[in-house]
C-alpha atoms as a PDB file:
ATOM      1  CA  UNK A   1       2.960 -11.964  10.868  1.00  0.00           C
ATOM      2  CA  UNK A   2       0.202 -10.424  12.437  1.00  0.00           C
ATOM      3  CA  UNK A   3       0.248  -6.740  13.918  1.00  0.00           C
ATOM      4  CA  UNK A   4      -2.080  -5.541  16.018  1.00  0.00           C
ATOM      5  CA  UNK A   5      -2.254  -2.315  18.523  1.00  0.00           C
ATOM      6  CA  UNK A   6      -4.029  -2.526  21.503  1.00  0.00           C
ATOM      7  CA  UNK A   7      -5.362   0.131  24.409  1.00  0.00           C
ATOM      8  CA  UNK A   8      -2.797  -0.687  27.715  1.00  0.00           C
ATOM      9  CA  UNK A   9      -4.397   1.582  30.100  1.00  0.00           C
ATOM     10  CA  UNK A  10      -6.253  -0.847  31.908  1.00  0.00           C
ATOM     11  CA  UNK A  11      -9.454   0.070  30.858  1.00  0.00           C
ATOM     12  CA  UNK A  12     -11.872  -0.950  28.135  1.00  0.00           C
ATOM     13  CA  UNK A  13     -11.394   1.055  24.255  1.00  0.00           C
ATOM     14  CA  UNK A  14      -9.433   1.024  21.624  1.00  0.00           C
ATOM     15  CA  UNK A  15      -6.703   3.811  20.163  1.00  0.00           C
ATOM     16  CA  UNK A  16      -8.716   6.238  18.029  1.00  0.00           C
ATOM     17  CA  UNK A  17      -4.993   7.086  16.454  1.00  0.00           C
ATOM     18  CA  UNK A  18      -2.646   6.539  13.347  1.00  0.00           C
ATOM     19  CA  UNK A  19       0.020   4.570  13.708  1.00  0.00           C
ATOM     20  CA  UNK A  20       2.249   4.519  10.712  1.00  0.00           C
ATOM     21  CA  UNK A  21       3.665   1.038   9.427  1.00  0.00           C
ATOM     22  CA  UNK A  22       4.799   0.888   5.935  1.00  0.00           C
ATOM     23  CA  UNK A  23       3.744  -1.539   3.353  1.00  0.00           C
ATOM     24  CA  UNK A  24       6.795  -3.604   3.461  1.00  0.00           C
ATOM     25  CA  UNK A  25       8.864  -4.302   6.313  1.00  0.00           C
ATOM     26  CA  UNK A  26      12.133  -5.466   6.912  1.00  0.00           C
ATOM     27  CA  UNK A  27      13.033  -6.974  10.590  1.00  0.00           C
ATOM     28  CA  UNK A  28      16.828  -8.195   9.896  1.00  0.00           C
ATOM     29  CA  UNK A  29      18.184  -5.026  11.538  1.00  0.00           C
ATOM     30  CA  UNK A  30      16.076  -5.609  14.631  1.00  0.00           C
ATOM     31  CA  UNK A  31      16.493  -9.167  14.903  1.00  0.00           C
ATOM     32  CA  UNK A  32      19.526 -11.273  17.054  1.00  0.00           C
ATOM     33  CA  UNK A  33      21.200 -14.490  15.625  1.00  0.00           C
ATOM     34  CA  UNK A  34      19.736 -14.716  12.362  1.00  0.00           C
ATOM     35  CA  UNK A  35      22.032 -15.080   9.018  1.00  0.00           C
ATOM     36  CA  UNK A  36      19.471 -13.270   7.070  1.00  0.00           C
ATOM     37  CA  UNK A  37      19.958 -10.467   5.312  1.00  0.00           C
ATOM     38  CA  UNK A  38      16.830  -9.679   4.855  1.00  0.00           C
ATOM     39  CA  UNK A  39      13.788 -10.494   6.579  1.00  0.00           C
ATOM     40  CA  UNK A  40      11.130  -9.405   4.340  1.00  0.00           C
ATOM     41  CA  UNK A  41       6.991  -9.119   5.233  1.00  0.00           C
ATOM     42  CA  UNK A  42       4.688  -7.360   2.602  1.00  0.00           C
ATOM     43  CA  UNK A  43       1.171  -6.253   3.868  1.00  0.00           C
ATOM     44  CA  UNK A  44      -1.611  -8.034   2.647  1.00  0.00           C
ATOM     45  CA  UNK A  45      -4.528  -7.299   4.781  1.00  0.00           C
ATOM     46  CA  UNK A  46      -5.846  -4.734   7.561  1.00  0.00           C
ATOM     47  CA  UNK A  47      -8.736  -4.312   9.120  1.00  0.00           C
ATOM     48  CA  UNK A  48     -10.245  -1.220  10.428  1.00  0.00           C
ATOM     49  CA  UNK A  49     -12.949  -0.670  13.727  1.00  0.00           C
ATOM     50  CA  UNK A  50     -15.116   2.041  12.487  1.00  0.00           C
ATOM     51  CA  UNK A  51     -16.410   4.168  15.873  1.00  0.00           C
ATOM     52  CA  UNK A  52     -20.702   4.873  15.414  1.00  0.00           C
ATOM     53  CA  UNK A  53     -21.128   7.895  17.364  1.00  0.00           C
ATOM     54  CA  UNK A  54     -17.768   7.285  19.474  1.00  0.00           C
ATOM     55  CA  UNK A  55     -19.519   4.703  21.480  1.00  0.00           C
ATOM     56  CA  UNK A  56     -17.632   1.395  22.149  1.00  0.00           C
ATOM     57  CA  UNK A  57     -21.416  -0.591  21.961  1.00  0.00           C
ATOM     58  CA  UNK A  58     -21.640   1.017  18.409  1.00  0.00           C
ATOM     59  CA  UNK A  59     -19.039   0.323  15.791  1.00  0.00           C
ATOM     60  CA  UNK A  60     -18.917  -1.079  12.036  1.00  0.00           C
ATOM     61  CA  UNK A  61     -15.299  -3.095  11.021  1.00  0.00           C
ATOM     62  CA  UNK A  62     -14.030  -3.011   7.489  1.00  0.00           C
ATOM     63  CA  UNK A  63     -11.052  -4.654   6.002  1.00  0.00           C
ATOM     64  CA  UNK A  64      -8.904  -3.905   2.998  1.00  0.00           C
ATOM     65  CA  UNK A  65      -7.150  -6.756   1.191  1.00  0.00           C
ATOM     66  CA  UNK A  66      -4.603  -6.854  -1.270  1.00  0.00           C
ATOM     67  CA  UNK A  67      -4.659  -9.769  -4.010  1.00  0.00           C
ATOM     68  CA  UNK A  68      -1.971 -11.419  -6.010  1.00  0.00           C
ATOM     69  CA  UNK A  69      -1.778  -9.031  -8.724  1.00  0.00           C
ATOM     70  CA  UNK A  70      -0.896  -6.410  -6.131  1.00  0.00           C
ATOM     71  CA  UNK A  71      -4.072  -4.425  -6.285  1.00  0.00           C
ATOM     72  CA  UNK A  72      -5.872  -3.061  -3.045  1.00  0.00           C
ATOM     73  CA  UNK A  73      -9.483  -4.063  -2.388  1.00  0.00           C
ATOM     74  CA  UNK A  74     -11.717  -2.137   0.463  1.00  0.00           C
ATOM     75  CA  UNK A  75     -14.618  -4.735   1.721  1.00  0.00           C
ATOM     76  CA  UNK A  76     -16.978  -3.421   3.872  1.00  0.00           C
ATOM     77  CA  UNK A  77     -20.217  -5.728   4.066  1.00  0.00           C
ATOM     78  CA  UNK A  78     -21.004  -7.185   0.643  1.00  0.00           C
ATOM     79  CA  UNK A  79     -19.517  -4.235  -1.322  1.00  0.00           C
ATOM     80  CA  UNK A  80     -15.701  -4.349  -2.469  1.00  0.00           C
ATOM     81  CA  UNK A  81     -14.103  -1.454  -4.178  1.00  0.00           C
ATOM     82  CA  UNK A  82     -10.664  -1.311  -5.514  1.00  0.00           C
ATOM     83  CA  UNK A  83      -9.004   1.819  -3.405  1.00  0.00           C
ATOM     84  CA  UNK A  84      -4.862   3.097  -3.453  1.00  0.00           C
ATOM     85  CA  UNK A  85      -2.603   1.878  -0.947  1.00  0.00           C
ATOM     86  CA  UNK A  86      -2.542   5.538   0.701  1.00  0.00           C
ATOM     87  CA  UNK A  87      -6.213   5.215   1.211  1.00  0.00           C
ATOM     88  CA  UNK A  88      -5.141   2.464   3.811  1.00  0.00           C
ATOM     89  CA  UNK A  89      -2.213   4.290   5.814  1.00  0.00           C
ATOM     90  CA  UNK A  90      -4.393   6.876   6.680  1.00  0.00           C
ATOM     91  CA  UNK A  91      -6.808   4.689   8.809  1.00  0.00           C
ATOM     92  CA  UNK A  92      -6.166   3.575  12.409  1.00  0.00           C
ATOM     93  CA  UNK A  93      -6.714  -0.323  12.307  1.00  0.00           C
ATOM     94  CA  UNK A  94      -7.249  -3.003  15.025  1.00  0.00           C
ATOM     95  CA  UNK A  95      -4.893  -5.408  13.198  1.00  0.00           C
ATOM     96  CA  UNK A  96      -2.200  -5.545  10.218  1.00  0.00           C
ATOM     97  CA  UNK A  97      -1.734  -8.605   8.421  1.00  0.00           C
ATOM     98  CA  UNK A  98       1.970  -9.479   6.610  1.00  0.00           C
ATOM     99  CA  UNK A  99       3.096 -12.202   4.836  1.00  0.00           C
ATOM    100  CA  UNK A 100       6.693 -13.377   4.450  1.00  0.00           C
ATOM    101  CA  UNK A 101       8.356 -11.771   0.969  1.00  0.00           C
ATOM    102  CA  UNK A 102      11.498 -13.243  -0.540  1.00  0.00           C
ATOM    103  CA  UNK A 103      12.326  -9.563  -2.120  1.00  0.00           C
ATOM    104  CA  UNK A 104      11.383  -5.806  -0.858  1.00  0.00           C
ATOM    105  CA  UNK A 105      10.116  -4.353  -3.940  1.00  0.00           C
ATOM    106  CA  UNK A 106       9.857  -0.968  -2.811  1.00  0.00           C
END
């Protein structure tokens, strides 16, 4: 499932603002006509627009990944660096990636 938040005003730019999502989601309770109990997505990847001097012409993008051990990994150019999952909430991001999950570990 991909996630992404996007400026409707119209005009060209991108929201400069938090927007909280947890790391695991569960859409049963907003879904219709499903049998599910549980419909399960884990976060896996998000990636972040870095503003350079608040200009739209001037940016940098980053993206955090986590791998199959569960571990969190910040790339940004050729450097990755393990980081904590709270590191990640606190960022506004162009996009959230999720991935089905059979169980909400929580």
């Amino acid at each position: 499932m991909y996630l992404s938040i996007l400026l409707q005003s119209g005009k060209f730019g991108k929201l400069n603002k938090v927007v909280g999502f947890p790391e695991y989601l569960d859409l049963a309770p907003y879904m219709r006509g499903t049998t599910e109990k549980s419909l399960g997505y884990k976060l896996y990847s998000v990636v972040v627009h870095l503003d350079v001097m608040n200009a739209a012409f001037s940016s940098h993008y980053l993206c955090y990944v986590n791998n199959i051990q569960g571990k969190w990994f910040k790339m940004d150019d050729a450097v990755v660096k393990p980081v904590e999952v709270e590191q990640i909430m606190s960022h506004a991001f162009i996009c959230k990636m999720f991935t089905a999950s059979s169980k909400l570990d929580k």
